[in-house]
Protein backbone atom coordinates (compact mmCIF):
# COMPACT_ATOMS: atom_id res chain seq x y z
CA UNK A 1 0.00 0.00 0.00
CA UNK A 2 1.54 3.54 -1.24
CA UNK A 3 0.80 6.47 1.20
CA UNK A 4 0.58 10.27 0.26
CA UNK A 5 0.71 12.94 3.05
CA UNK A 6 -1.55 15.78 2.58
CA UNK A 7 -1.66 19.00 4.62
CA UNK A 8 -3.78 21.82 4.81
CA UNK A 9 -4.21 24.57 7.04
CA UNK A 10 -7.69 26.31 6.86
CA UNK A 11 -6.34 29.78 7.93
CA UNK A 12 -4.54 29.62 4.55
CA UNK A 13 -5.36 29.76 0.92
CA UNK A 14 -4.62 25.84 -0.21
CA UNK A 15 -1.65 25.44 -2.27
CA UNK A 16 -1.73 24.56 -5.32
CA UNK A 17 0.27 20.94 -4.68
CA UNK A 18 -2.79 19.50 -3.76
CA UNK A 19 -4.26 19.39 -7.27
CA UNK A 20 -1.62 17.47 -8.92
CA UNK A 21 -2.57 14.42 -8.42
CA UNK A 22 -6.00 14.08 -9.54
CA UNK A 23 -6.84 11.69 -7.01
CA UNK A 24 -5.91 14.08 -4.27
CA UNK A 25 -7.93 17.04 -6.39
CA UNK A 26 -10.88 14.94 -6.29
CA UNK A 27 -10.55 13.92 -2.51
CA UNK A 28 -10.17 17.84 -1.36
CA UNK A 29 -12.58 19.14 -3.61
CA UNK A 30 -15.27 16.45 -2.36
CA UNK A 31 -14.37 17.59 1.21
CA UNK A 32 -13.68 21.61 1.51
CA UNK A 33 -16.42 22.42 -0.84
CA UNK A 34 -19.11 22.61 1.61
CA UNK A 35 -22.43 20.65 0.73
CA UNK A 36 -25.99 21.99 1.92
CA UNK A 37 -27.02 21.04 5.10
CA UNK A 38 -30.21 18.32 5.90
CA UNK A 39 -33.12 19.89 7.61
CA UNK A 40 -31.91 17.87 10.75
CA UNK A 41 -28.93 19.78 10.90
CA UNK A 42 -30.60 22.96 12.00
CA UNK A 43 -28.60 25.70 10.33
CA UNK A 44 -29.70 29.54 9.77
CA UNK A 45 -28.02 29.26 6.86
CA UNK A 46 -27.11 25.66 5.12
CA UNK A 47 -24.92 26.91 2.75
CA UNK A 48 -24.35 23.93 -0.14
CA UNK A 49 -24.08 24.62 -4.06
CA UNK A 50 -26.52 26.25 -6.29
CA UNK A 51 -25.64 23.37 -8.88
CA UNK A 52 -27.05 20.41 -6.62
CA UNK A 53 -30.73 21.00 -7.56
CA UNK A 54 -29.93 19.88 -10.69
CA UNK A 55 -28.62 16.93 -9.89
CA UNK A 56 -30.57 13.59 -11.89
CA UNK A 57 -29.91 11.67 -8.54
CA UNK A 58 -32.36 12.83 -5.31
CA UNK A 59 -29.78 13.67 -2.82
CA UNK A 60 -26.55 13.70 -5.15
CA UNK A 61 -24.69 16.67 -4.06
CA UNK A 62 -21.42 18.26 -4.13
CA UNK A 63 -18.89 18.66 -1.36
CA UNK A 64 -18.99 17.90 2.29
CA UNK A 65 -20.41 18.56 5.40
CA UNK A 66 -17.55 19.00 7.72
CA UNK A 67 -17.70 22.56 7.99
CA UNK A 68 -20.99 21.92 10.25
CA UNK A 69 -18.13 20.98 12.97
CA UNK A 70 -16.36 23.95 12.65
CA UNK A 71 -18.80 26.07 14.70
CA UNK A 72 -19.72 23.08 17.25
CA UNK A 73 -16.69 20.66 17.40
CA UNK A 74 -15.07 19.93 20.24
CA UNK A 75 -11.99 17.03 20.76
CA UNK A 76 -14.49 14.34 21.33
CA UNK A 77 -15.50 10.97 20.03
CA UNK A 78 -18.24 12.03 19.11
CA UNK A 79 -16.99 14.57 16.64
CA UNK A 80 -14.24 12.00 15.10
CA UNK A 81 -17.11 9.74 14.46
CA UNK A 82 -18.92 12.70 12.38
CA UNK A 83 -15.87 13.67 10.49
CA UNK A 84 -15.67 9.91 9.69
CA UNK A 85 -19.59 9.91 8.88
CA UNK A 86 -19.53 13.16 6.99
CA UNK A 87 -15.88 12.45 4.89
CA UNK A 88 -17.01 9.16 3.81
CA UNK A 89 -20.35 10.51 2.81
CA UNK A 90 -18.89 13.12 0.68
CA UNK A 91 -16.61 10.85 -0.92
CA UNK A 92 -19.12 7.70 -2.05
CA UNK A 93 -19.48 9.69 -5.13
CA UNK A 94 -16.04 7.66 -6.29
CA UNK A 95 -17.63 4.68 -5.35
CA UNK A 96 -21.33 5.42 -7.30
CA UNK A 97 -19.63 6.13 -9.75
CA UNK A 98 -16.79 3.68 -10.71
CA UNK A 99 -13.96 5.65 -9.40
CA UNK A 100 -12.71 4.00 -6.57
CA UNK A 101 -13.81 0.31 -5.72
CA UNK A 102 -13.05 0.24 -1.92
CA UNK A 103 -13.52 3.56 0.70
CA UNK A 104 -12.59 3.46 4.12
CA UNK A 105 -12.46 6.61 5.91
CA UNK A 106 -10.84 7.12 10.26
CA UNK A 107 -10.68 10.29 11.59
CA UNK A 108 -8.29 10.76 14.69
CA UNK A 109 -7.57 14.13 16.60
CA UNK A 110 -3.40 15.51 16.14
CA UNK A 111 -3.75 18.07 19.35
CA UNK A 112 -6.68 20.10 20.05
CA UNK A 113 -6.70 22.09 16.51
CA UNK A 114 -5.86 19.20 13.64
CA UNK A 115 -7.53 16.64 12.53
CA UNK A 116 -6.34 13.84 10.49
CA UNK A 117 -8.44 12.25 8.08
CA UNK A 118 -6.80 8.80 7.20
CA UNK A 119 -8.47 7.56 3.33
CA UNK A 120 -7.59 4.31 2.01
CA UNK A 121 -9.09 3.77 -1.69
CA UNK A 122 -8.46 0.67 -3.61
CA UNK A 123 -5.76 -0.22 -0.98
CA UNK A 124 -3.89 3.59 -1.85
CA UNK A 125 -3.66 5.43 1.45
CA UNK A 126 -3.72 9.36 2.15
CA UNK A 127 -2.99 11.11 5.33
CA UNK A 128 -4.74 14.36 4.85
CA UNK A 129 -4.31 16.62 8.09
CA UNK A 130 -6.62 19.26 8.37
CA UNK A 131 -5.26 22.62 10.69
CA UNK A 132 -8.12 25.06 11.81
């Protein structure tokens, strides 16, 4: 199994390394593009893209929902298990779709302000840790 290290830090703009593989381009853009919000999330504002309501599949939408945790997160299970829930959910588009034939997404804390997202596709594994 080959294993990429990714790194981004969300107080800066994302360099431009992480699109040249286009793997990696697909991974970040499914997961820091932020998808709209379900009614049970409860959000003023549930952000998402525009382009999703025209979508041919009910429910097949663009990006993620991690940014929900930026505003309630805390370093608890709790919120690793929803990074897991919400990573993998943004990324079974590779799967629908004939992209990737295996997905397994664990989420682990790296201090109190980083968050590693560990994605293995098709036995290829990428460390992407995510700074706030």
């Amino acid at each position: 199994m080959t294993t990429r290290k990714l790194a981004i830090d969300l107080s800066a703009p994302l360099p431009l390394t992480l699109f040249a593989d286009p793997i990696d381009s697909a991974i970040v853009l499914s997961l820091f593009c932020d998808a709209r919000a379900l009614p049970e999330d409860k959000q003023a504002d549930p952000r998402g893209w525009w382009g999703d309501v025209l979508a041919d599949q009910p429910y097949d939408r663009w990006g993620s929902r991690l940014w929900l945790l930026a505003s309630r997160a805390k370093n608890v299970p709790q919120t690793l298990r929803d990074a897991e829930h919400y990573a993998r959910e943004a990324l079974q588009w590779m799967l629908d779709d004939g992209a990737a034939r295996s997905l397994d997404v664990r989420a682990s804390a790296v201090g109190n302000e980083t968050l590693l997202l560990s994605i293995v596709m098709d036995g290829n594994a990428v460390e992407l840790e995510v700074k706030s």
